[in-house]
N, C-alpha and C. Protein backbone atom coordinates (compact mmCIF):
# COMPACT_ATOMS: atom_id res chain seq x y z
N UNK A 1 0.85 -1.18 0.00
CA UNK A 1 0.00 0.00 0.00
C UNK A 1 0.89 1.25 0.00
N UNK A 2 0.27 2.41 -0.61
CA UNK A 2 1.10 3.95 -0.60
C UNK A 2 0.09 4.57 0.29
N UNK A 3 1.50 5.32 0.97
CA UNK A 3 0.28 6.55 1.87
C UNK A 3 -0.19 7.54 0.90
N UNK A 4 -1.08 7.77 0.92
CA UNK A 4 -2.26 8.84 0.20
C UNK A 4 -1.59 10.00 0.35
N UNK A 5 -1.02 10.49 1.27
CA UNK A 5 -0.24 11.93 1.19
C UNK A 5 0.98 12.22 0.74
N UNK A 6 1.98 11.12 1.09
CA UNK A 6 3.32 11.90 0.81
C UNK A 6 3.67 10.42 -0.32
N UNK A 7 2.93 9.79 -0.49
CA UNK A 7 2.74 8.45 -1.80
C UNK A 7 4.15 7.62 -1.53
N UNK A 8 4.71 7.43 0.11
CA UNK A 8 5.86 6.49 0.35
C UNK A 8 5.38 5.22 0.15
N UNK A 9 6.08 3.77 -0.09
CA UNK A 9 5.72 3.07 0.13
C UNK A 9 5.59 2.64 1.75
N UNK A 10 4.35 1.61 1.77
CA UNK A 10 4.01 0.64 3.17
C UNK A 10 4.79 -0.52 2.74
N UNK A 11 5.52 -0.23 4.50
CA UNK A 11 5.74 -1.37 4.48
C UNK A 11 5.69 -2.23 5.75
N UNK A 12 4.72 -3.97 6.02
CA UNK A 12 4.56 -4.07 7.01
C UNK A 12 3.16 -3.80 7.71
N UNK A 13 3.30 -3.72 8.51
CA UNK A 13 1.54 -3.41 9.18
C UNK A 13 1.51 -2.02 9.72
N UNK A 14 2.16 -0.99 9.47
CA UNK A 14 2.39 0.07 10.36
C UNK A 14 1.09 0.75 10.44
N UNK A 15 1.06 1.58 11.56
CA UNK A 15 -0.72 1.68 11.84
C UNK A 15 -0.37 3.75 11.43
N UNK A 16 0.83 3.79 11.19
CA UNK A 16 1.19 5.50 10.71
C UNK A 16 2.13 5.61 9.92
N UNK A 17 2.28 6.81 8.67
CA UNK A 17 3.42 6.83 7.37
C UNK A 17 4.43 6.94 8.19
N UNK A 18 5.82 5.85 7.75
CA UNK A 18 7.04 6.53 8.88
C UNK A 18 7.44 8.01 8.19
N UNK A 19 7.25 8.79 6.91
CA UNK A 19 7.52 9.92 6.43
C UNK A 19 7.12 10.78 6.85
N UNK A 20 5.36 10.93 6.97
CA UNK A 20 4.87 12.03 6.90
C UNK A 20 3.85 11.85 8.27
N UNK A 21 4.43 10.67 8.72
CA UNK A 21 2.94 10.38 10.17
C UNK A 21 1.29 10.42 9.81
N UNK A 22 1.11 10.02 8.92
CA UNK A 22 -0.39 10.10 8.63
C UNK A 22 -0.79 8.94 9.18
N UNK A 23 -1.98 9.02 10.09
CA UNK A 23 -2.44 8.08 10.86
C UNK A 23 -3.26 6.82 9.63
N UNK A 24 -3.03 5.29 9.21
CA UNK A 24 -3.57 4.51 8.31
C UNK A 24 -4.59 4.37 8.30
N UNK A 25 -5.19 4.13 10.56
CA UNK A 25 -6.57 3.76 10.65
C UNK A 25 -7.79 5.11 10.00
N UNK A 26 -6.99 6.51 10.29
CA UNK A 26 -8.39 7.33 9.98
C UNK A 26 -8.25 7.74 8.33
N UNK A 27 -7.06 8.18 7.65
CA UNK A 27 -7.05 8.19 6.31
C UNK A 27 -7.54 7.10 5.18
N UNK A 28 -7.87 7.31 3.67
CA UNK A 28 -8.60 6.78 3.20
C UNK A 28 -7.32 6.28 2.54
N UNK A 29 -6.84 4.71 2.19
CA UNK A 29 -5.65 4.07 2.08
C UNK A 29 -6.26 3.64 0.38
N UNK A 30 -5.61 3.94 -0.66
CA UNK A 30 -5.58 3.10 -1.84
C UNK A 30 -4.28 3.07 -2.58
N UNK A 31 -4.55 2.27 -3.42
CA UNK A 31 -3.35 1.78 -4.47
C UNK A 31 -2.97 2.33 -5.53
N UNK A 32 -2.44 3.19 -5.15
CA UNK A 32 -1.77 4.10 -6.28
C UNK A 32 -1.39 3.53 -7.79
N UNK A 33 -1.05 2.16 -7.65
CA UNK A 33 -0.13 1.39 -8.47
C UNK A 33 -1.25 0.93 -9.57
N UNK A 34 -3.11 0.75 -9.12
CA UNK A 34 -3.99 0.70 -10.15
C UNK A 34 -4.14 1.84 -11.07
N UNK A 35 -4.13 2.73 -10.38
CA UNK A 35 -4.26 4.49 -11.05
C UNK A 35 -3.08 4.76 -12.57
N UNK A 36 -3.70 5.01 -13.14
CA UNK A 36 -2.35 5.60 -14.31
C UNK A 36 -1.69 6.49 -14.07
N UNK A 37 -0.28 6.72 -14.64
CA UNK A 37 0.45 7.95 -14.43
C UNK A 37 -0.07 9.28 -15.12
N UNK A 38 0.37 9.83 -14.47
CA UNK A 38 -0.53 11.46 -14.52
C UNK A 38 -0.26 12.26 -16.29
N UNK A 39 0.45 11.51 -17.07
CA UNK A 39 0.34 11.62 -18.93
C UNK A 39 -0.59 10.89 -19.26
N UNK A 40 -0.79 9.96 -18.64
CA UNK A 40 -2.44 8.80 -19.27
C UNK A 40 -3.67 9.43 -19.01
N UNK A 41 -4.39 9.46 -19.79
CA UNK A 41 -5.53 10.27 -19.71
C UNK A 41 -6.62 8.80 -19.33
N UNK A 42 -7.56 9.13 -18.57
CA UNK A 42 -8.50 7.88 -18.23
C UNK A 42 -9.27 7.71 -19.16
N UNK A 43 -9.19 6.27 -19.77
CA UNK A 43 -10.01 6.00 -20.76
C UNK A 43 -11.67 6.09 -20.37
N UNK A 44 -12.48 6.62 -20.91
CA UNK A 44 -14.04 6.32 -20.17
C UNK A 44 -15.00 6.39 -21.78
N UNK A 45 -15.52 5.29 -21.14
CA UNK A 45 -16.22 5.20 -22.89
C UNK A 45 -17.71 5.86 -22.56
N UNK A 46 -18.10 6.38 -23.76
CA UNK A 46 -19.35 7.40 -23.39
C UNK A 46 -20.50 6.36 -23.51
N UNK A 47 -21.78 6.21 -23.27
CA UNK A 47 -23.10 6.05 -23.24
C UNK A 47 -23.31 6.32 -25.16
N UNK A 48 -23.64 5.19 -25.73
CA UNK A 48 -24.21 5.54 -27.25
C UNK A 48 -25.24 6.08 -27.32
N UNK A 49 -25.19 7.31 -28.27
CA UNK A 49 -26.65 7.35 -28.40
C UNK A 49 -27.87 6.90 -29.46
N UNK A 50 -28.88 6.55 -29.13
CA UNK A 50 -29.45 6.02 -30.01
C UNK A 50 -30.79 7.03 -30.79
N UNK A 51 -31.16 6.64 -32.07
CA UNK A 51 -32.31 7.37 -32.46
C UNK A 51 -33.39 7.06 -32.00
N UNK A 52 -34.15 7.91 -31.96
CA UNK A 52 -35.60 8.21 -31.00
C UNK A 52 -36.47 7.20 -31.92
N UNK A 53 -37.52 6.28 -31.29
CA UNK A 53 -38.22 5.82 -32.35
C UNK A 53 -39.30 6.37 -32.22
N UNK A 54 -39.70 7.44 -31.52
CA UNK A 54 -40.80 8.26 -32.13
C UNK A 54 -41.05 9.39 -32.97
N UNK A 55 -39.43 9.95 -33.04
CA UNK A 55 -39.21 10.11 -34.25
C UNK A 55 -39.42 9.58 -35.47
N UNK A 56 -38.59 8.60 -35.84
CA UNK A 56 -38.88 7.96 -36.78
C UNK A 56 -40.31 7.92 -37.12
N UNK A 57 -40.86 7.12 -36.22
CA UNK A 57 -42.15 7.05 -36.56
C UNK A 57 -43.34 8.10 -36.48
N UNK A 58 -42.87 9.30 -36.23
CA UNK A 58 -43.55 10.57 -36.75
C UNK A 58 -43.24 11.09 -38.30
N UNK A 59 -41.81 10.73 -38.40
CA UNK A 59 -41.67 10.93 -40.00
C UNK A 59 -42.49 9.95 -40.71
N UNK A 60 -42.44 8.83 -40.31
CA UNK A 60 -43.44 7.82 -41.30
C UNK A 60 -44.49 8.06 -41.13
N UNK A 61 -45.23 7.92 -40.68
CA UNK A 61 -46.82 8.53 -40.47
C UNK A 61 -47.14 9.54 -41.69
N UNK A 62 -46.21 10.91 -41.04
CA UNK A 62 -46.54 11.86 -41.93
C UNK A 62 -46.36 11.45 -43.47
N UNK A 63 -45.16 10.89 -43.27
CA UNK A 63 -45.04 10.81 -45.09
C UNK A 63 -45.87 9.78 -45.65
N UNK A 64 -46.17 8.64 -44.85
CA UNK A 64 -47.38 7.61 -45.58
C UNK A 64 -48.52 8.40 -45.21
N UNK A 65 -48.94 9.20 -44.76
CA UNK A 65 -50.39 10.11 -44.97
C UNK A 65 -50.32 10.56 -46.37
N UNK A 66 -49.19 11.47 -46.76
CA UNK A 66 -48.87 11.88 -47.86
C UNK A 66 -48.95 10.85 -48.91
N UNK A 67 -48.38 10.10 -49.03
CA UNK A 67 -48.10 9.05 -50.43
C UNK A 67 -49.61 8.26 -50.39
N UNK A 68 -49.96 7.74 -49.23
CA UNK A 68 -51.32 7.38 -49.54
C UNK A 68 -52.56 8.15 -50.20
N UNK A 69 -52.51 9.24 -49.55
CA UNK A 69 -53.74 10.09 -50.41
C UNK A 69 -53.30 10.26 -51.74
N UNK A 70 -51.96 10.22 -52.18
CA UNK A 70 -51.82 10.48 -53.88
C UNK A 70 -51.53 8.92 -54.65
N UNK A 71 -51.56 8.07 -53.83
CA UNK A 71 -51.17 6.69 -54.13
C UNK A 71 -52.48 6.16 -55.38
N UNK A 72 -52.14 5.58 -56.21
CA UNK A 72 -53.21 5.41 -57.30
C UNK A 72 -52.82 4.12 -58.10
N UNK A 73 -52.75 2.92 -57.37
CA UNK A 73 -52.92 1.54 -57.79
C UNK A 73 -54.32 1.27 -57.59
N UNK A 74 -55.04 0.54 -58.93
CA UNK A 74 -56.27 -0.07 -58.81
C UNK A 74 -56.67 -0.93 -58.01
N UNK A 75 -55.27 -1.76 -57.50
CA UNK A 75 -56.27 -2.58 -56.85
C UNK A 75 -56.76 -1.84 -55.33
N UNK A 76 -56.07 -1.51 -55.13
CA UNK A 76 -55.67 0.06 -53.76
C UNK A 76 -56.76 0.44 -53.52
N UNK A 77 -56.98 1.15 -55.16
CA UNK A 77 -58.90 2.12 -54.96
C UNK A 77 -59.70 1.21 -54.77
N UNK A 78 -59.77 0.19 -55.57
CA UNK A 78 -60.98 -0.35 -55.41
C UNK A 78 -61.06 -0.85 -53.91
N UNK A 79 -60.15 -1.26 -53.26
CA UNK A 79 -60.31 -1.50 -52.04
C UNK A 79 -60.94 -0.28 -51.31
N UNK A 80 -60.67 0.62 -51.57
CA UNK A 80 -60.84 2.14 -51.13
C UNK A 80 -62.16 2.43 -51.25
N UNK A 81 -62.87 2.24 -52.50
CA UNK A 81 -64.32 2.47 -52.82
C UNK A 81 -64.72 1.74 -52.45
N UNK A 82 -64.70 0.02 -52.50
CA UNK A 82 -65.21 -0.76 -51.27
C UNK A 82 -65.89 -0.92 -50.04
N UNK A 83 -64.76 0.38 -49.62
CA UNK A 83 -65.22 0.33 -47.86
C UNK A 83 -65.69 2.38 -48.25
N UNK A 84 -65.79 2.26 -48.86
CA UNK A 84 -66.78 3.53 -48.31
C UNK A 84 -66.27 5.14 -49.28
N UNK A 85 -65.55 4.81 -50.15
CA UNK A 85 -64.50 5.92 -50.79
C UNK A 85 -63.75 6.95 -50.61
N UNK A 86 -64.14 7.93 -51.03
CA UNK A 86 -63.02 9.09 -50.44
C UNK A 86 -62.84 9.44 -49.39
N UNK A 87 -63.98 8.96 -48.83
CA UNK A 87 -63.66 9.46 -47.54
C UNK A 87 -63.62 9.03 -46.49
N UNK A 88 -63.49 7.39 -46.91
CA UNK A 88 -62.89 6.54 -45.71
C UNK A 88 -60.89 7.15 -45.97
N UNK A 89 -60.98 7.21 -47.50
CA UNK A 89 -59.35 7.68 -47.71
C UNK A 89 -58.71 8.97 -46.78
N UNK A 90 -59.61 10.09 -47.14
CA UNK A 90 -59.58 11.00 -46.21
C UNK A 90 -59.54 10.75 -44.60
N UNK A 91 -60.32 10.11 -44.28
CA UNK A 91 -60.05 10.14 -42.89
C UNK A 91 -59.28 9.05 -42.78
N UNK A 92 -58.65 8.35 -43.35
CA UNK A 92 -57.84 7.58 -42.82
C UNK A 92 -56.04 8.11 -42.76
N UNK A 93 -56.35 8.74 -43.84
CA UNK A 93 -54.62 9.99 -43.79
C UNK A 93 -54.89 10.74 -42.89
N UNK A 94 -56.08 11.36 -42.62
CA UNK A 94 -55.81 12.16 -42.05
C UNK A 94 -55.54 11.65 -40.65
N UNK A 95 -56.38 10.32 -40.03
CA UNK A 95 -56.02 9.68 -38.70
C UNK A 95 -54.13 9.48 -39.01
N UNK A 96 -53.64 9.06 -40.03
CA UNK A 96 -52.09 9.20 -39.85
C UNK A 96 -51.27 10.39 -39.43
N UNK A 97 -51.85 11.73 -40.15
CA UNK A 97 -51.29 12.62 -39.73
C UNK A 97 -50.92 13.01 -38.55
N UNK A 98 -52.56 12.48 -37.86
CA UNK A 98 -52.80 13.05 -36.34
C UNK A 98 -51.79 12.44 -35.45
N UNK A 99 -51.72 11.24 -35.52
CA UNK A 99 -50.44 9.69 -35.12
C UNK A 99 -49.20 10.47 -35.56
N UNK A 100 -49.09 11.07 -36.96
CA UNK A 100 -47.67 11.58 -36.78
C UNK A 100 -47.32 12.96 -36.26
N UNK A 101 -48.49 13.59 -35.79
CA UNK A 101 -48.22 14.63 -34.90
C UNK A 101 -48.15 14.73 -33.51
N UNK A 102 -48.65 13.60 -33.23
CA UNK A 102 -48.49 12.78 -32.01
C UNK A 102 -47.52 12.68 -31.34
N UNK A 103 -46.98 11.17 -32.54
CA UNK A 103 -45.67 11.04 -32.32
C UNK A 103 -44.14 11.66 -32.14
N UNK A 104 -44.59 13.19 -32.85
CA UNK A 104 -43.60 13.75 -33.25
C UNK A 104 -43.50 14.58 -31.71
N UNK A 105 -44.92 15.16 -31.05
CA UNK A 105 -44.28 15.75 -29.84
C UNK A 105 -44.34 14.79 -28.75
N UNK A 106 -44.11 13.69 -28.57
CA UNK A 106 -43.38 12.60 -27.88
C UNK A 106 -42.19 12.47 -28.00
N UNK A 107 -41.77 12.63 -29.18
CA UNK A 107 -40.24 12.23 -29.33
C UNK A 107 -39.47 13.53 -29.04
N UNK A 108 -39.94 14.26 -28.97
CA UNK A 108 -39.34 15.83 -28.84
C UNK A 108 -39.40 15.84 -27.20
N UNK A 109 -40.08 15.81 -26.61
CA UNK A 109 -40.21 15.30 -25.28
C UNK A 109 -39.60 14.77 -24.47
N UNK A 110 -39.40 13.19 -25.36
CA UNK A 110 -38.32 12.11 -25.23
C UNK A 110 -36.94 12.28 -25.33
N UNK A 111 -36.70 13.70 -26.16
CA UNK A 111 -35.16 13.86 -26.50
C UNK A 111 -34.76 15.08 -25.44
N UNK A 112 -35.56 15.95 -24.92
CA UNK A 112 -35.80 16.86 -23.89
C UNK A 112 -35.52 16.33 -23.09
N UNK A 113 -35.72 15.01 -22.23
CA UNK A 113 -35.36 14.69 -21.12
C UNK A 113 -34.34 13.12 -20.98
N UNK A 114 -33.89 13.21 -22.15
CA UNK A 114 -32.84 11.98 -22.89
C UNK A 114 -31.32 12.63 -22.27
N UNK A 115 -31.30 13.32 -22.12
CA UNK A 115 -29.66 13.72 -21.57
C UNK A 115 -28.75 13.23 -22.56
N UNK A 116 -29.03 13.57 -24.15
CA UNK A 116 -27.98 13.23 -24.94
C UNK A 116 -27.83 11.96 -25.34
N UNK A 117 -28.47 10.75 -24.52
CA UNK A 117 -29.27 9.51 -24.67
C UNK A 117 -29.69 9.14 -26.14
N UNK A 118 -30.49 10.16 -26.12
CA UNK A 118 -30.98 9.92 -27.70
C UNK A 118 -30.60 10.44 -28.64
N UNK A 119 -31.18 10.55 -29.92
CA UNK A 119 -30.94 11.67 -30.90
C UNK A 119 -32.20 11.04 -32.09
N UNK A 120 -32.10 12.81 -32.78
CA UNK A 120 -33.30 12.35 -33.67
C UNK A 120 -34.36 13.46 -34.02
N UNK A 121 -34.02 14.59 -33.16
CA UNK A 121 -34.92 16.02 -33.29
C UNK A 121 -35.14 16.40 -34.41
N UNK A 122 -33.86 16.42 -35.45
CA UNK A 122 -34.42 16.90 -36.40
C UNK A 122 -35.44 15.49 -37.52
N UNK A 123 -35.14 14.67 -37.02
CA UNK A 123 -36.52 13.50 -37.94
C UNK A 123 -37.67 14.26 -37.21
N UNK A 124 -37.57 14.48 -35.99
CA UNK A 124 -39.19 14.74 -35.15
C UNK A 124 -39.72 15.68 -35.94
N UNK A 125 -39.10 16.93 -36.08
CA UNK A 125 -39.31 18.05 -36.81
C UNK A 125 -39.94 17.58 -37.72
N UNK A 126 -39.02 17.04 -38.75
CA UNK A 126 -39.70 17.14 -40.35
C UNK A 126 -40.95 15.95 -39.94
N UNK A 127 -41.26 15.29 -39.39
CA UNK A 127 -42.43 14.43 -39.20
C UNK A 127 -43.53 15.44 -38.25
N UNK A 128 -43.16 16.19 -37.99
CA UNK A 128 -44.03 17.22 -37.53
C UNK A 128 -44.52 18.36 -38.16
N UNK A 129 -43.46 18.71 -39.29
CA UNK A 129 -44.10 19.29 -40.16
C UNK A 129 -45.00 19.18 -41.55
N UNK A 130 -44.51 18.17 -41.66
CA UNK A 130 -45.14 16.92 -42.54
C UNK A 130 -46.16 16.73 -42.34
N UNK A 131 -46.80 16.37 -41.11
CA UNK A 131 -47.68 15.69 -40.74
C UNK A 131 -48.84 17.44 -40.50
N UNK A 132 -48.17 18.65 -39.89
CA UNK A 132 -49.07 19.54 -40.01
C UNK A 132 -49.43 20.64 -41.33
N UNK A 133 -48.31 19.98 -42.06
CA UNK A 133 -48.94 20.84 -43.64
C UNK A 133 -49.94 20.02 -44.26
N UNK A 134 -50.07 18.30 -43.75
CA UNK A 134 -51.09 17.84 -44.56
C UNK A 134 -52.55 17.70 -43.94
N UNK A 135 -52.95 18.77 -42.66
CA UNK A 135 -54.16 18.82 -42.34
C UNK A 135 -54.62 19.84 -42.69
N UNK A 136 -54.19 21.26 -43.26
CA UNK A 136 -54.89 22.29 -44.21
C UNK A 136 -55.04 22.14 -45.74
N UNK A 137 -53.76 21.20 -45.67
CA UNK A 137 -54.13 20.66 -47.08
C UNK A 137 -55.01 19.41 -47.29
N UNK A 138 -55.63 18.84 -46.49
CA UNK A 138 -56.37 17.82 -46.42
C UNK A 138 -57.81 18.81 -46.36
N UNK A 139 -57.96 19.42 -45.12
CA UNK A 139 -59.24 20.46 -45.28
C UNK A 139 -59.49 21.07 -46.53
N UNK A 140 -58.33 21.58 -47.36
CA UNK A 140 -59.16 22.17 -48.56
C UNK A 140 -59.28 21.50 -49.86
N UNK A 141 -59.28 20.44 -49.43
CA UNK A 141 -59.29 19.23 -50.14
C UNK A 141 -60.91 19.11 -50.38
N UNK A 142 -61.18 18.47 -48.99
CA UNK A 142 -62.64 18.57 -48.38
C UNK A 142 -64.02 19.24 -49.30
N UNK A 143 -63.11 20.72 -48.77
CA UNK A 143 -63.71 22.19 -48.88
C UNK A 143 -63.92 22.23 -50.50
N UNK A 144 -63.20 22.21 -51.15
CA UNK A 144 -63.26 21.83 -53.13
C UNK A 144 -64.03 20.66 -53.22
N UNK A 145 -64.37 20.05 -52.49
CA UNK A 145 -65.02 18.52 -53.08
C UNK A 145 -66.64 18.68 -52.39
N UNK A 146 -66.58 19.48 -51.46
CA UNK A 146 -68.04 19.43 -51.24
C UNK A 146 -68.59 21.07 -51.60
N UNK A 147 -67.72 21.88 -52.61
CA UNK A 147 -68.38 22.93 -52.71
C UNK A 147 -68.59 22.99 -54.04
N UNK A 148 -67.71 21.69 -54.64
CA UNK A 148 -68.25 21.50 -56.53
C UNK A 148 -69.56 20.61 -56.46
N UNK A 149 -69.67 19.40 -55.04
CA UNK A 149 -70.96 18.62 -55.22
C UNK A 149 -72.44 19.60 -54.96
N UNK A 150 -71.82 20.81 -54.09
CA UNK A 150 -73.11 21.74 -53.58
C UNK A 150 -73.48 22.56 -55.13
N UNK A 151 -73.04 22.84 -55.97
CA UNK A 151 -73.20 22.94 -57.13
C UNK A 151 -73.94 22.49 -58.10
């Protein structure tokens, strides 16, 4: 063992440094010899961070709201007119949007109190904006389709 103050070696059972008299029983006694020399810098590996998955999944939302309402495979529509037409389509993007606006201030939330933990703000963003440019543009969607049928 080294005394903690004047770093002599112990040697023996001595209950005080013969150098510097520091009492063994009340001082805090460690091993100098684990410690690196004072040019070694302590290796410490950081905490990874990972991407938010509500991020992510605020960007998807928003953007499959988007691609679905312009999406135009037959077999698609007809499934679409099937269950009720445009406006099972409509409200069904638009229920995505809402999910990716959701999601998006969760993950913003999530990265707020992530301590660097996470990452991913800027996916939240664009799935947040995404997701809120396509509910005025979904309304005047609406608004043109039931003011050419009132016609």
């Amino acid at each position: 063992m080294v005394c903690p103050r004047c770093k002599t070696q112990r040697v023996g059972q001595e209950t005080a440094c013969v150098a510097c008299g520091l009492a063994f029983e009340t001082a805090m006694t460690f091993d100098t010899q684990a410690l690196p020399s004072t040019g070694e810098a302590l290796e410490t590996k950081a905490p990874e961070s990972t991407r938010s998955l509500w991020a992510l999944a605020s960007s998807a939302f928003g953007l499959f709201a988007w691609l679905l309402l312009f999406f135009e495979d037959p077999t698609f529509m007809s499934l679409i007119y099937a269950l009720g037409g445009e406006r099972i389509l409509f409200t069904i993007t638009t229920l995505l949007a809402l999910v990716g606006i959701a999601t998006g201030h969760k993950a913003l939330s999530e990265l707020r109190t992530a301590q660097g933990l996470r990452h991913g703000r800027k996916l939240a963003l664009v799935g947040l904006v995404i997701s809120y440019l396509f509910l005025p543009f979904c309304a005047l969607i609406v608004y043109v389709s039931v003011s050419m049928n009132a016609l």
